[in-house]
PDB file of N, CA and C in Angstrom:
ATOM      1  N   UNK A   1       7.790  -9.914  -5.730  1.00  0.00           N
ATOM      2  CA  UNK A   1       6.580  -9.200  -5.354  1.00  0.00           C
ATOM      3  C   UNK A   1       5.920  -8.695  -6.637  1.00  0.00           C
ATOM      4  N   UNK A   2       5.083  -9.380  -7.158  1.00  0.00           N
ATOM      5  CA  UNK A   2       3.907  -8.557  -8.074  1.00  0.00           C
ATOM      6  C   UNK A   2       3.484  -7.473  -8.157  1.00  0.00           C
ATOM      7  N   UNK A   3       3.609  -6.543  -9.089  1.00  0.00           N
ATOM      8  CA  UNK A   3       3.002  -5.060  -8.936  1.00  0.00           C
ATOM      9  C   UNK A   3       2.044  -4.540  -9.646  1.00  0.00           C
ATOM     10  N   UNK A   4       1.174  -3.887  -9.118  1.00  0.00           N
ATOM     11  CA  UNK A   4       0.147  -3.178 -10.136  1.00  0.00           C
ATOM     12  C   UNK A   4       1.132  -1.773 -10.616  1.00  0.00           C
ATOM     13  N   UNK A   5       0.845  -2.234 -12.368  1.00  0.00           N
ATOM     14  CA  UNK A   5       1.718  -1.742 -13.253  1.00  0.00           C
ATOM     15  C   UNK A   5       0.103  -0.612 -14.056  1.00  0.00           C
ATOM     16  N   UNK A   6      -0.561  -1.521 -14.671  1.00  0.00           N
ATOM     17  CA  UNK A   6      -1.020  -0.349 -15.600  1.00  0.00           C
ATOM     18  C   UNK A   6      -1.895   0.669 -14.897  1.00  0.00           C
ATOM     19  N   UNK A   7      -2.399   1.819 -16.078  1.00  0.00           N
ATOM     20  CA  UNK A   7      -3.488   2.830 -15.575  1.00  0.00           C
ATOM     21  C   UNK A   7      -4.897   2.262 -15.063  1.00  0.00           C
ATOM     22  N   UNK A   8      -4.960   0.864 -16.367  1.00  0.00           N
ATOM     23  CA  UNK A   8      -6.445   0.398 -16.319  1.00  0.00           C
ATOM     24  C   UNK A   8      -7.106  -0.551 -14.680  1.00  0.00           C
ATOM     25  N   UNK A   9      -5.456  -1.268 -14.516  1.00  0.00           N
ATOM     26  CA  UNK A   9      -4.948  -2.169 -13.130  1.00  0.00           C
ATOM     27  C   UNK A   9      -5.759  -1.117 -11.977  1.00  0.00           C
ATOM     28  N   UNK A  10      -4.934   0.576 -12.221  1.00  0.00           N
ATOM     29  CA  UNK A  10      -5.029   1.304 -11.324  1.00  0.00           C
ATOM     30  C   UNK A  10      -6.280   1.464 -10.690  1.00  0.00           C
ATOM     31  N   UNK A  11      -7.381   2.051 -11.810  1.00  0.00           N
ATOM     32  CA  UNK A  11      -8.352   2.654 -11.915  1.00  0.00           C
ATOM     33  C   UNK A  11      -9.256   1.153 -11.257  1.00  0.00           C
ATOM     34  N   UNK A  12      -8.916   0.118 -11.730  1.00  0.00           N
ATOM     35  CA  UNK A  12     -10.271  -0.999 -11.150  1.00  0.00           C
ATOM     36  C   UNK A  12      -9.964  -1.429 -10.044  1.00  0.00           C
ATOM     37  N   UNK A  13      -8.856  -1.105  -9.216  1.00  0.00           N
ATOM     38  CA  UNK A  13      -8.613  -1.033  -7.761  1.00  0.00           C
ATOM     39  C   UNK A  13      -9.818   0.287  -7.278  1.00  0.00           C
ATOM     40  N   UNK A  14      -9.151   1.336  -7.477  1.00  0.00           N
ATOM     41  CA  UNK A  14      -9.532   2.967  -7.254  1.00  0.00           C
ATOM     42  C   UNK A  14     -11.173   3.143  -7.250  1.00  0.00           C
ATOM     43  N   UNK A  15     -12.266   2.362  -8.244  1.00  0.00           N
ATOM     44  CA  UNK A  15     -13.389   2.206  -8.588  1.00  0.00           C
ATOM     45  C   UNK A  15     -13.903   1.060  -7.725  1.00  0.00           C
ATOM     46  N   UNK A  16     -13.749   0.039  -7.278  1.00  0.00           N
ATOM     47  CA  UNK A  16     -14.050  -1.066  -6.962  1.00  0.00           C
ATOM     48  C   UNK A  16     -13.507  -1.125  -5.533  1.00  0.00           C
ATOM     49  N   UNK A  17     -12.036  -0.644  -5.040  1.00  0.00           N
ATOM     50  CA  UNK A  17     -11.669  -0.997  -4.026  1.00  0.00           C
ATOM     51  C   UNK A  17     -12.210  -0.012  -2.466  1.00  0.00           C
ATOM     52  N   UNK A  18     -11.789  -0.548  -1.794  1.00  0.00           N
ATOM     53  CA  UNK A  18     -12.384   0.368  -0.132  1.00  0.00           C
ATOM     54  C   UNK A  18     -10.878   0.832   0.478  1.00  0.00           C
ATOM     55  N   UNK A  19     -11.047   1.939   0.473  1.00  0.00           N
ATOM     56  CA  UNK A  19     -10.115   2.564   1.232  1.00  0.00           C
ATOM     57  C   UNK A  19     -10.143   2.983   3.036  1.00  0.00           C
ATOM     58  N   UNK A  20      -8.760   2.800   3.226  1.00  0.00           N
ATOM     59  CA  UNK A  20      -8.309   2.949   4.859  1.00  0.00           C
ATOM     60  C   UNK A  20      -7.390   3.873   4.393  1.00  0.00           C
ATOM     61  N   UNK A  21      -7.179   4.409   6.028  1.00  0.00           N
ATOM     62  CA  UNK A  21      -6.724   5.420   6.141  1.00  0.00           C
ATOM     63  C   UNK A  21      -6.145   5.415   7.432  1.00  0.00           C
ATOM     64  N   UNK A  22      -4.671   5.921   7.977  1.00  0.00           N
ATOM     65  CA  UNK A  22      -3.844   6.034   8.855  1.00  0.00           C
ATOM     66  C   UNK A  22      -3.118   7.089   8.722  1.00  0.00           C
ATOM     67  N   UNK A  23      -2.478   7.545   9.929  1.00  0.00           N
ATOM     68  CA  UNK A  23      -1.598   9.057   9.451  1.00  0.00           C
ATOM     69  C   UNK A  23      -0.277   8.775   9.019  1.00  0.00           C
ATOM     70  N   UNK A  24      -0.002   7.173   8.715  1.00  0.00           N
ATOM     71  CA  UNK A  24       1.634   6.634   8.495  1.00  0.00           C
ATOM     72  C   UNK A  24       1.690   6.166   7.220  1.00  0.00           C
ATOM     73  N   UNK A  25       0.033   6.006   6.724  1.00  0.00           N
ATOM     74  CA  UNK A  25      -0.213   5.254   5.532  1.00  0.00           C
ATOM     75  C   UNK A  25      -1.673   5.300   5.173  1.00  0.00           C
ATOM     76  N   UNK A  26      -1.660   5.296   3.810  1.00  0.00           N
ATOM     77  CA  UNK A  26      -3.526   5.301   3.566  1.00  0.00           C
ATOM     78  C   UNK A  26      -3.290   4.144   2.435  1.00  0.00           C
ATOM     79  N   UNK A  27      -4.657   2.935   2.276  1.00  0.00           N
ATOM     80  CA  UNK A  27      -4.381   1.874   1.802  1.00  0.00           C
ATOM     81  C   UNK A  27      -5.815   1.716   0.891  1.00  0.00           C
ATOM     82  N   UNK A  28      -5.857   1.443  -0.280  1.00  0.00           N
ATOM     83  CA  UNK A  28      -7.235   0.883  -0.911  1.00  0.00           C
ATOM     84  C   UNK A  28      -7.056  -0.590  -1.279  1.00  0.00           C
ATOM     85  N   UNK A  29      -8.030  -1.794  -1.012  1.00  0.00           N
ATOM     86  CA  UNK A  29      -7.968  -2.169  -1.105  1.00  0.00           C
ATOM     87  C   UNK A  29      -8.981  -3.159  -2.071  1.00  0.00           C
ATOM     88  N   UNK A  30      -8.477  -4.075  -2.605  1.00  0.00           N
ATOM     89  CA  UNK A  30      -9.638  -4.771  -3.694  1.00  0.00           C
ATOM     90  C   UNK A  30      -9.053  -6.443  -3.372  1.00  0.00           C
ATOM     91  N   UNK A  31     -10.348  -7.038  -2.763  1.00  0.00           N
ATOM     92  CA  UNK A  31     -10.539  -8.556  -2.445  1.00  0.00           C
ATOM     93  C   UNK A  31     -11.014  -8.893  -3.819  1.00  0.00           C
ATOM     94  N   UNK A  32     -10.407 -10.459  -3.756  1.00  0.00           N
ATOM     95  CA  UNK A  32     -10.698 -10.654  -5.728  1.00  0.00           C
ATOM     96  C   UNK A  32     -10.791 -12.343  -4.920  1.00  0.00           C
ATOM     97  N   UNK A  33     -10.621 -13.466  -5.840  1.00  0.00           N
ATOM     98  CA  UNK A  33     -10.654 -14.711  -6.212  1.00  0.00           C
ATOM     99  C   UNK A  33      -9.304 -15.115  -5.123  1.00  0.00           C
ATOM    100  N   UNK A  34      -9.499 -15.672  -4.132  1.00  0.00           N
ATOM    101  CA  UNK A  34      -8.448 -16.220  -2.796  1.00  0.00           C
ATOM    102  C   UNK A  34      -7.461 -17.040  -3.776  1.00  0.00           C
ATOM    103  N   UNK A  35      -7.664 -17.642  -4.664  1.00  0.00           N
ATOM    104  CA  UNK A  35      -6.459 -18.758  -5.736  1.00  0.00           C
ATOM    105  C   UNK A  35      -5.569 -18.034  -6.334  1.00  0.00           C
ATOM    106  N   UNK A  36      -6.044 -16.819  -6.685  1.00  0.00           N
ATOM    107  CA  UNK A  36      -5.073 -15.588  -7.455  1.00  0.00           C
ATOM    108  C   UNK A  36      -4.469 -14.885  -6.678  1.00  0.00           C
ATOM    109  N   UNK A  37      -3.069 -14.705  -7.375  1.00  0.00           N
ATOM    110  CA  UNK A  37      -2.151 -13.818  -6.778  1.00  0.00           C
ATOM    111  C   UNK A  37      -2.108 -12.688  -6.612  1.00  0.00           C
ATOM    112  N   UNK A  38      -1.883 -12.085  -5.401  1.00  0.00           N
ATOM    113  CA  UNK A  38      -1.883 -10.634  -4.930  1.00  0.00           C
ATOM    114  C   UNK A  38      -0.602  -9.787  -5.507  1.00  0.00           C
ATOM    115  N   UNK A  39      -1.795  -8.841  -5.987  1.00  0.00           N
ATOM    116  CA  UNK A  39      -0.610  -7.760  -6.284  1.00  0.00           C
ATOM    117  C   UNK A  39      -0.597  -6.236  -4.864  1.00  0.00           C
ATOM    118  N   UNK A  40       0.314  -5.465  -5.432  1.00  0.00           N
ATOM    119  CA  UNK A  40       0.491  -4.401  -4.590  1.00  0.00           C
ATOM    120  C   UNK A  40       1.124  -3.154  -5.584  1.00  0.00           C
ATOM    121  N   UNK A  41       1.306  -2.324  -4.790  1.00  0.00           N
ATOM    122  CA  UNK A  41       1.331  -0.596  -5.764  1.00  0.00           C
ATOM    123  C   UNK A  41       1.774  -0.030  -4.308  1.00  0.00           C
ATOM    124  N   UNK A  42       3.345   0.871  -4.648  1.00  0.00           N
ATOM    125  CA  UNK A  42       3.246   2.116  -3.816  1.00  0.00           C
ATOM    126  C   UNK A  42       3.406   3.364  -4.480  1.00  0.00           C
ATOM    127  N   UNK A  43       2.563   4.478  -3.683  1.00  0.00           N
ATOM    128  CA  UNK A  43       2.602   5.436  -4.643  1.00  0.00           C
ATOM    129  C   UNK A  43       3.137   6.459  -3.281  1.00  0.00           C
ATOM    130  N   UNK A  44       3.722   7.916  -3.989  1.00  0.00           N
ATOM    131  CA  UNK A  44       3.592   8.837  -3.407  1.00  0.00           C
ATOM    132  C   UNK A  44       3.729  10.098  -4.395  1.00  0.00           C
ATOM    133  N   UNK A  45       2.533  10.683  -4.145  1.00  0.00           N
ATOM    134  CA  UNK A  45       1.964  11.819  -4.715  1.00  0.00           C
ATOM    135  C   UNK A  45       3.412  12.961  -4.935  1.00  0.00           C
ATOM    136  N   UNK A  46       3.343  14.022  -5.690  1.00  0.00           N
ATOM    137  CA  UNK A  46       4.103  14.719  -6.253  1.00  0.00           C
ATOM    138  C   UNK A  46       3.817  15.778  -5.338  1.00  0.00           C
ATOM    139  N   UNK A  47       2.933  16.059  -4.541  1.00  0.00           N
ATOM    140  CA  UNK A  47       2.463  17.277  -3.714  1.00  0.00           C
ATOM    141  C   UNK A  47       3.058  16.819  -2.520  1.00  0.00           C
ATOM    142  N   UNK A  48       3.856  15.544  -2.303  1.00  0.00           N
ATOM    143  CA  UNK A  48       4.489  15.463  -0.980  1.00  0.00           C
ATOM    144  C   UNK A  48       5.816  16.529  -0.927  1.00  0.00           C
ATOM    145  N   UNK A  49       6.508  16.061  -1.900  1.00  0.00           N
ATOM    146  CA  UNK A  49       7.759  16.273  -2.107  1.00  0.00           C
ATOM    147  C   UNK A  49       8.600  16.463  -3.469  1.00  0.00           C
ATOM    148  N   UNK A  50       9.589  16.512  -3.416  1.00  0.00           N
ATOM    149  CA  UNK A  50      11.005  15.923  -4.344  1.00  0.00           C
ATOM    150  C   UNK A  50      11.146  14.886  -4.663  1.00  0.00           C
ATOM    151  N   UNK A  51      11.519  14.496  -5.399  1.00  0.00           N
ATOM    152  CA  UNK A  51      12.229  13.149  -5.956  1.00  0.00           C
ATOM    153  C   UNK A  51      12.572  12.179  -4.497  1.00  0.00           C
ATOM    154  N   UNK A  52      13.224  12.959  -4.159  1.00  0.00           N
ATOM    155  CA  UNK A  52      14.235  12.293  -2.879  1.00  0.00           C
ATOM    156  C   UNK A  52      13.408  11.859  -1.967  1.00  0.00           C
ATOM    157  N   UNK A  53      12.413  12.998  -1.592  1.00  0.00           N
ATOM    158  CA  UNK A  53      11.323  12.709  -0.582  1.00  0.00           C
ATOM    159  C   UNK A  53      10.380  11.725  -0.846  1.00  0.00           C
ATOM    160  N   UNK A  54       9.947  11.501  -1.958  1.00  0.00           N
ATOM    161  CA  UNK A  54       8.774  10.795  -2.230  1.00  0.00           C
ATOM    162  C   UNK A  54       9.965   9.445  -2.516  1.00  0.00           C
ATOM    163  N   UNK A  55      10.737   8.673  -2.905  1.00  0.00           N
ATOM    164  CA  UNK A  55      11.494   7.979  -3.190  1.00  0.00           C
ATOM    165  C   UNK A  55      11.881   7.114  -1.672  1.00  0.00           C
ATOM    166  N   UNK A  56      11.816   7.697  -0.823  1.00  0.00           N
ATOM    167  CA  UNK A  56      12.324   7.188   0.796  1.00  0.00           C
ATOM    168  C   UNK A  56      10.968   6.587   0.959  1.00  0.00           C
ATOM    169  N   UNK A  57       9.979   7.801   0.531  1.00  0.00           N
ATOM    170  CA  UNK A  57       8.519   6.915   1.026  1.00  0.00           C
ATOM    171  C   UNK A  57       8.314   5.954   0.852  1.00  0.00           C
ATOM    172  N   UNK A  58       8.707   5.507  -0.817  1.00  0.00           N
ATOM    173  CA  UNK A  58       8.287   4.332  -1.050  1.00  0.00           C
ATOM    174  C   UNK A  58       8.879   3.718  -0.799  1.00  0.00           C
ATOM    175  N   UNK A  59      10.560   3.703  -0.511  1.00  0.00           N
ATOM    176  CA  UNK A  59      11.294   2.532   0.159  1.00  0.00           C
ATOM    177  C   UNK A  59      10.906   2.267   1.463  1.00  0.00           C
ATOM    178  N   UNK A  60      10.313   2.852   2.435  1.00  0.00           N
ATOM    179  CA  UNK A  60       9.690   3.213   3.481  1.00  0.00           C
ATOM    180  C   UNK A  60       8.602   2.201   3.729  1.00  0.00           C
ATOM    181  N   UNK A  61       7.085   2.129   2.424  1.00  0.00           N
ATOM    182  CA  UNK A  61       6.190   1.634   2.168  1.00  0.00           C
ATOM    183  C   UNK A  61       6.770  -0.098   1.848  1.00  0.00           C
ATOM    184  N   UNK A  62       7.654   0.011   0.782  1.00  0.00           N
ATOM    185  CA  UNK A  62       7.981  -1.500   0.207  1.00  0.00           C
ATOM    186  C   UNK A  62       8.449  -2.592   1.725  1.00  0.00           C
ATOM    187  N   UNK A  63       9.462  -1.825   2.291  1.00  0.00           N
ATOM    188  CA  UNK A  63       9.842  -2.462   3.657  1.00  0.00           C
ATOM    189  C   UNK A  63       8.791  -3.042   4.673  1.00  0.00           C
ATOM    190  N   UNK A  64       7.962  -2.176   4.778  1.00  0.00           N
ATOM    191  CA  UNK A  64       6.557  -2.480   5.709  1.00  0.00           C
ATOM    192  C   UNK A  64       5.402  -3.887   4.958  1.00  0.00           C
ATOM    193  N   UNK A  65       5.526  -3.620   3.558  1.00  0.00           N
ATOM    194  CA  UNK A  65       4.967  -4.220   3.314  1.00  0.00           C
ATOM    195  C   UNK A  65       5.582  -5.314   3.003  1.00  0.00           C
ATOM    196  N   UNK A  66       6.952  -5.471   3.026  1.00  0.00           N
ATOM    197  CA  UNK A  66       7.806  -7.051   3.130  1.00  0.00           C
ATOM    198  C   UNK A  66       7.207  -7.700   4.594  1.00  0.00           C
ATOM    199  N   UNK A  67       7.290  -6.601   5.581  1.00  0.00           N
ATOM    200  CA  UNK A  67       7.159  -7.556   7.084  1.00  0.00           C
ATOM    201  C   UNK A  67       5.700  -7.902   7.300  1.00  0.00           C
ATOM    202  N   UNK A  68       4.755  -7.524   6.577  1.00  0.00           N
ATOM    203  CA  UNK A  68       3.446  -7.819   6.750  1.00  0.00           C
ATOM    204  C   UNK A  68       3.063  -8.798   5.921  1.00  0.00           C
ATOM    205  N   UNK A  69       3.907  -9.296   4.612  1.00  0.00           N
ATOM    206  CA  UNK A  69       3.294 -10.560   4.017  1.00  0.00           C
ATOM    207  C   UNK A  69       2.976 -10.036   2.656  1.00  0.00           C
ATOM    208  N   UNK A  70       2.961  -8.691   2.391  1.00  0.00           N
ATOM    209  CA  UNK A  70       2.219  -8.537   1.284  1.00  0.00           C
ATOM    210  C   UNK A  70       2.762  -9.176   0.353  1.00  0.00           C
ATOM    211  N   UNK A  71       2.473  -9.132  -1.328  1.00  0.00           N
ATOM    212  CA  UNK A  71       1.005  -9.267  -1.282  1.00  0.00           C
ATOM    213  C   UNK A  71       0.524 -10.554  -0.903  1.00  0.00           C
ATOM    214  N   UNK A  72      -0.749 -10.312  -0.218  1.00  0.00           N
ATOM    215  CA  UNK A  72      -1.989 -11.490   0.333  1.00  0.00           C
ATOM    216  C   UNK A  72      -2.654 -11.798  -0.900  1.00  0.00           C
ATOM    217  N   UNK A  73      -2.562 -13.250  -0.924  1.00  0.00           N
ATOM    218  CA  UNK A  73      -3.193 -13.648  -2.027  1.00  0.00           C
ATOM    219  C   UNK A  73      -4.983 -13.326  -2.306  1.00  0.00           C
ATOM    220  N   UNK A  74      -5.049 -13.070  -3.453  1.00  0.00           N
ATOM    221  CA  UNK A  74      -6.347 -12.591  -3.940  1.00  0.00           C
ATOM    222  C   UNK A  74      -6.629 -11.347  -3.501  1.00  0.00           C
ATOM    223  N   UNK A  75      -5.968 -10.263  -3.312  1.00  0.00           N
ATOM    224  CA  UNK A  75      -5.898  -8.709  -2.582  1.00  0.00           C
ATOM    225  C   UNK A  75      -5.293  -7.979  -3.506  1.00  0.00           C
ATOM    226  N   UNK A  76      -5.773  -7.155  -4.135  1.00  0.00           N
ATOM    227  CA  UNK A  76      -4.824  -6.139  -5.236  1.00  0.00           C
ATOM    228  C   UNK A  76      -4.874  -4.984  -3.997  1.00  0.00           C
ATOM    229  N   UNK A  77      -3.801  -4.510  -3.840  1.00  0.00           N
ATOM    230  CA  UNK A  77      -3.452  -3.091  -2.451  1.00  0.00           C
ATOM    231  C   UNK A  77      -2.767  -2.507  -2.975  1.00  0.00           C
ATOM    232  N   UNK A  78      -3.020  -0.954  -2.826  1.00  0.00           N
ATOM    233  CA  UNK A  78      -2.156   0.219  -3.487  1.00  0.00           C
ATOM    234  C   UNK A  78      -1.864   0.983  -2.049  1.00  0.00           C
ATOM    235  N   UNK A  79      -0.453   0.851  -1.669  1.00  0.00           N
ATOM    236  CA  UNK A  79      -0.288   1.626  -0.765  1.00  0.00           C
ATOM    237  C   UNK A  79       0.316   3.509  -0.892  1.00  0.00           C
ATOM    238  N   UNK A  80      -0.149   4.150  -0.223  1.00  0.00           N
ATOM    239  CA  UNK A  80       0.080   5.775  -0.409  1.00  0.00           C
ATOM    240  C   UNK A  80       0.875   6.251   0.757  1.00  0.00           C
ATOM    241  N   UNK A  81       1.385   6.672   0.255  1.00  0.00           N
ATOM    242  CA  UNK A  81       2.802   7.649   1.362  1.00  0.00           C
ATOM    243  C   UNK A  81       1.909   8.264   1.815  1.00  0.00           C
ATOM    244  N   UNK A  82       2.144   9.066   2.803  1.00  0.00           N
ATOM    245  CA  UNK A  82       1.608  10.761   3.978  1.00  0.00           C
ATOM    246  C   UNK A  82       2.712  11.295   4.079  1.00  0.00           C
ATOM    247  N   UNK A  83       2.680  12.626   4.307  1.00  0.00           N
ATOM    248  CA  UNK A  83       3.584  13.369   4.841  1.00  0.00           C
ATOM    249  C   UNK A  83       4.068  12.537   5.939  1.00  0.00           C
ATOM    250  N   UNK A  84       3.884  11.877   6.949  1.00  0.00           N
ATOM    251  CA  UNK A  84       4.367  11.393   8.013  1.00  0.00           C
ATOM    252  C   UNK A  84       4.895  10.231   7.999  1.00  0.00           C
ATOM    253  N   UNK A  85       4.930   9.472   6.659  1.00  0.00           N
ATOM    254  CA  UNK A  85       5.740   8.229   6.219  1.00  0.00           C
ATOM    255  C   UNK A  85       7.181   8.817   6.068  1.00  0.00           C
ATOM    256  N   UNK A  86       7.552   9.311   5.697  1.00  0.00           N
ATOM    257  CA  UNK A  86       8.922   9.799   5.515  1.00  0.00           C
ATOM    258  C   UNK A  86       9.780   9.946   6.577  1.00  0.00           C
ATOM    259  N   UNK A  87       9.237  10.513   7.288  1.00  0.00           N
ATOM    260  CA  UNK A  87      10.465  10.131   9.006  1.00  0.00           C
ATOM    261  C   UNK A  87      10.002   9.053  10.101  1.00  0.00           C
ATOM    262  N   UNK A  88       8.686   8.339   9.684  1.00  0.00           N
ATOM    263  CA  UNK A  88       8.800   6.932  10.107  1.00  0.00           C
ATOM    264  C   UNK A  88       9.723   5.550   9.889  1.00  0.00           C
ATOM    265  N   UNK A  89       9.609   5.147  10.717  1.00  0.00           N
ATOM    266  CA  UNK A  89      10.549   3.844  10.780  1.00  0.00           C
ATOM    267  C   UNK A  89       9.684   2.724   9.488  1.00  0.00           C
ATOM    268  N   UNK A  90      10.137   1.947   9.205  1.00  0.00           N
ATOM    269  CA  UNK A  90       9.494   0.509   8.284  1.00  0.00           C
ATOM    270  C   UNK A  90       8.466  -0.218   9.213  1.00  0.00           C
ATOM    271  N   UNK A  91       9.186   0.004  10.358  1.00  0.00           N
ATOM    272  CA  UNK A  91       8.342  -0.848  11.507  1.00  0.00           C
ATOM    273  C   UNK A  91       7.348  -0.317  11.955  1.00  0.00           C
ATOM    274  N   UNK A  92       7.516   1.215  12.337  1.00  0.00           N
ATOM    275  CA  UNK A  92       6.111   2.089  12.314  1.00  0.00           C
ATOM    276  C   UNK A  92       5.226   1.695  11.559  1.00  0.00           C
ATOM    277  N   UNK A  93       5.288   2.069  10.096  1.00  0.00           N
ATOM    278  CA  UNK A  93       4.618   1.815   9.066  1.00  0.00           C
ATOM    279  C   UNK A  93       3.815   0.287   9.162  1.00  0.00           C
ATOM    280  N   UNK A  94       4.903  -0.368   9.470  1.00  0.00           N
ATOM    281  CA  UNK A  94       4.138  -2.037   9.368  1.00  0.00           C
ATOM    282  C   UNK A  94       3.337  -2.290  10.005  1.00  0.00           C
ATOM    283  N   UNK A  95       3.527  -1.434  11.565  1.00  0.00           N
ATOM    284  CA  UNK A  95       2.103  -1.497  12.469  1.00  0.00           C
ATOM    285  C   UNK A  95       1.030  -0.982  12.063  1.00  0.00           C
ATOM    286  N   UNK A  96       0.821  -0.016  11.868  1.00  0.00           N
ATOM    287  CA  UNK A  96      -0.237   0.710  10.996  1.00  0.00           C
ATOM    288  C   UNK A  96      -0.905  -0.216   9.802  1.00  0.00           C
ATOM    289  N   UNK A  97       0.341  -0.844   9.014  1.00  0.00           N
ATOM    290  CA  UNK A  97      -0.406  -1.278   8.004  1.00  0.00           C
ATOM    291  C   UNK A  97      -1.073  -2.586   8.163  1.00  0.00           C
ATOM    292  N   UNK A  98      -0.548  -2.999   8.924  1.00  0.00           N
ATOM    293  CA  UNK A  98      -1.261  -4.300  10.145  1.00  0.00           C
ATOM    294  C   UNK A  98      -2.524  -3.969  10.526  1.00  0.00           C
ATOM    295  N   UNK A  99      -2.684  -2.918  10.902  1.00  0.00           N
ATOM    296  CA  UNK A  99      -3.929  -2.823  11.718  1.00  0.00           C
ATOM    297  C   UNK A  99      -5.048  -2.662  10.288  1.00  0.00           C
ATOM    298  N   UNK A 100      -4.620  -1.962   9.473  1.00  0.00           N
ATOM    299  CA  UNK A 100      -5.678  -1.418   8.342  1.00  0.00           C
ATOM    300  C   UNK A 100      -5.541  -2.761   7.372  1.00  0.00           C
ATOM    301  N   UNK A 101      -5.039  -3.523   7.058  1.00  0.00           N
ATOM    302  CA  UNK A 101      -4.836  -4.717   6.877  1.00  0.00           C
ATOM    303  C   UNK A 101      -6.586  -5.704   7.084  1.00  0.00           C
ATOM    304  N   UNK A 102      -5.958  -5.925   8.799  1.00  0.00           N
ATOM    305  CA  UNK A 102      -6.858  -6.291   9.273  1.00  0.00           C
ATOM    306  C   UNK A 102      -8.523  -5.926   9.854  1.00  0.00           C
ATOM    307  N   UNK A 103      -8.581  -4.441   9.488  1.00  0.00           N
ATOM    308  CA  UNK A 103      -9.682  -4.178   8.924  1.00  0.00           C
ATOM    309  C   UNK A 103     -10.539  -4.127   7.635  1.00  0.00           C
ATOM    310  N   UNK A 104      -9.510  -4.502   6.584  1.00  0.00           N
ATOM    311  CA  UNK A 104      -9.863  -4.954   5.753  1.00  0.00           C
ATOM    312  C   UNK A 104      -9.775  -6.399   5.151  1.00  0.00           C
ATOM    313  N   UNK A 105      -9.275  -7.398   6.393  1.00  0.00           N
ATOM    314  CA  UNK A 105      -9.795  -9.047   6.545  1.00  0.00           C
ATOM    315  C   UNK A 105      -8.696  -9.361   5.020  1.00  0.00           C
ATOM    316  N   UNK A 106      -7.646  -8.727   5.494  1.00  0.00           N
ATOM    317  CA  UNK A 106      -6.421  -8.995   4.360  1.00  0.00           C
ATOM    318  C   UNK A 106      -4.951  -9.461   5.257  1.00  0.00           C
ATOM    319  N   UNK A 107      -5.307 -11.174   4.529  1.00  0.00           N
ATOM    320  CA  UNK A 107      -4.022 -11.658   5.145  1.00  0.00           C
ATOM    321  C   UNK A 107      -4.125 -11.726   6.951  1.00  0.00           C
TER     322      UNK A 107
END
């Protein structure tokens, strides 16, 4: 799985991309060139939690986004924890991220 690694990666998602929003997951997304490979990003903010807490999220996030395909080619996606990712299931999450997915005509 490909990851968006740098600040600069970050920021031309963050500037350029359209964000969704769910209470299991919030997602920005940036459509690029369909031949190029999709990357992905999970984050969870420092105002969620602890180490521990924010750490489940993202194992939480990575899982969901195994069962949905990510990354979709030509889609750079940064996915964001919620408070309410953390005692969701992977599968929760994947529905959600399914649906915001497909409002954003990704994958």
């Amino acid at each position: 799985m490909e990851t968006i690694k740098s600040r600069k990666e970050f920021e031309k998602v963050f500037s350029r991309g359209r964000r969704y929003g769910h209470p299991l997951v919030r997602v920005t997304v940036l459509r690029g060139d369909e031949t190029a490979q999709g990357r992905v990003a999970f984050v969870a903010a420092k105002r969620l939690g602890n180490a521990v807490f924010r750490n489940r999220c993202k194992r939480v996030l990575r899982e969901a986004a195994r069962e949905c395909g990510l990354p979709a080619a030509g889609a750079d996606v940064i996915l964001f924890a919620t408070r309410s990712t953390h005692a969701s299931s992977p599968s929760e999450v994947a529905g959600a991220l399914r649906g915001l997915l497909g409002k954003a005509r990704v994958a």
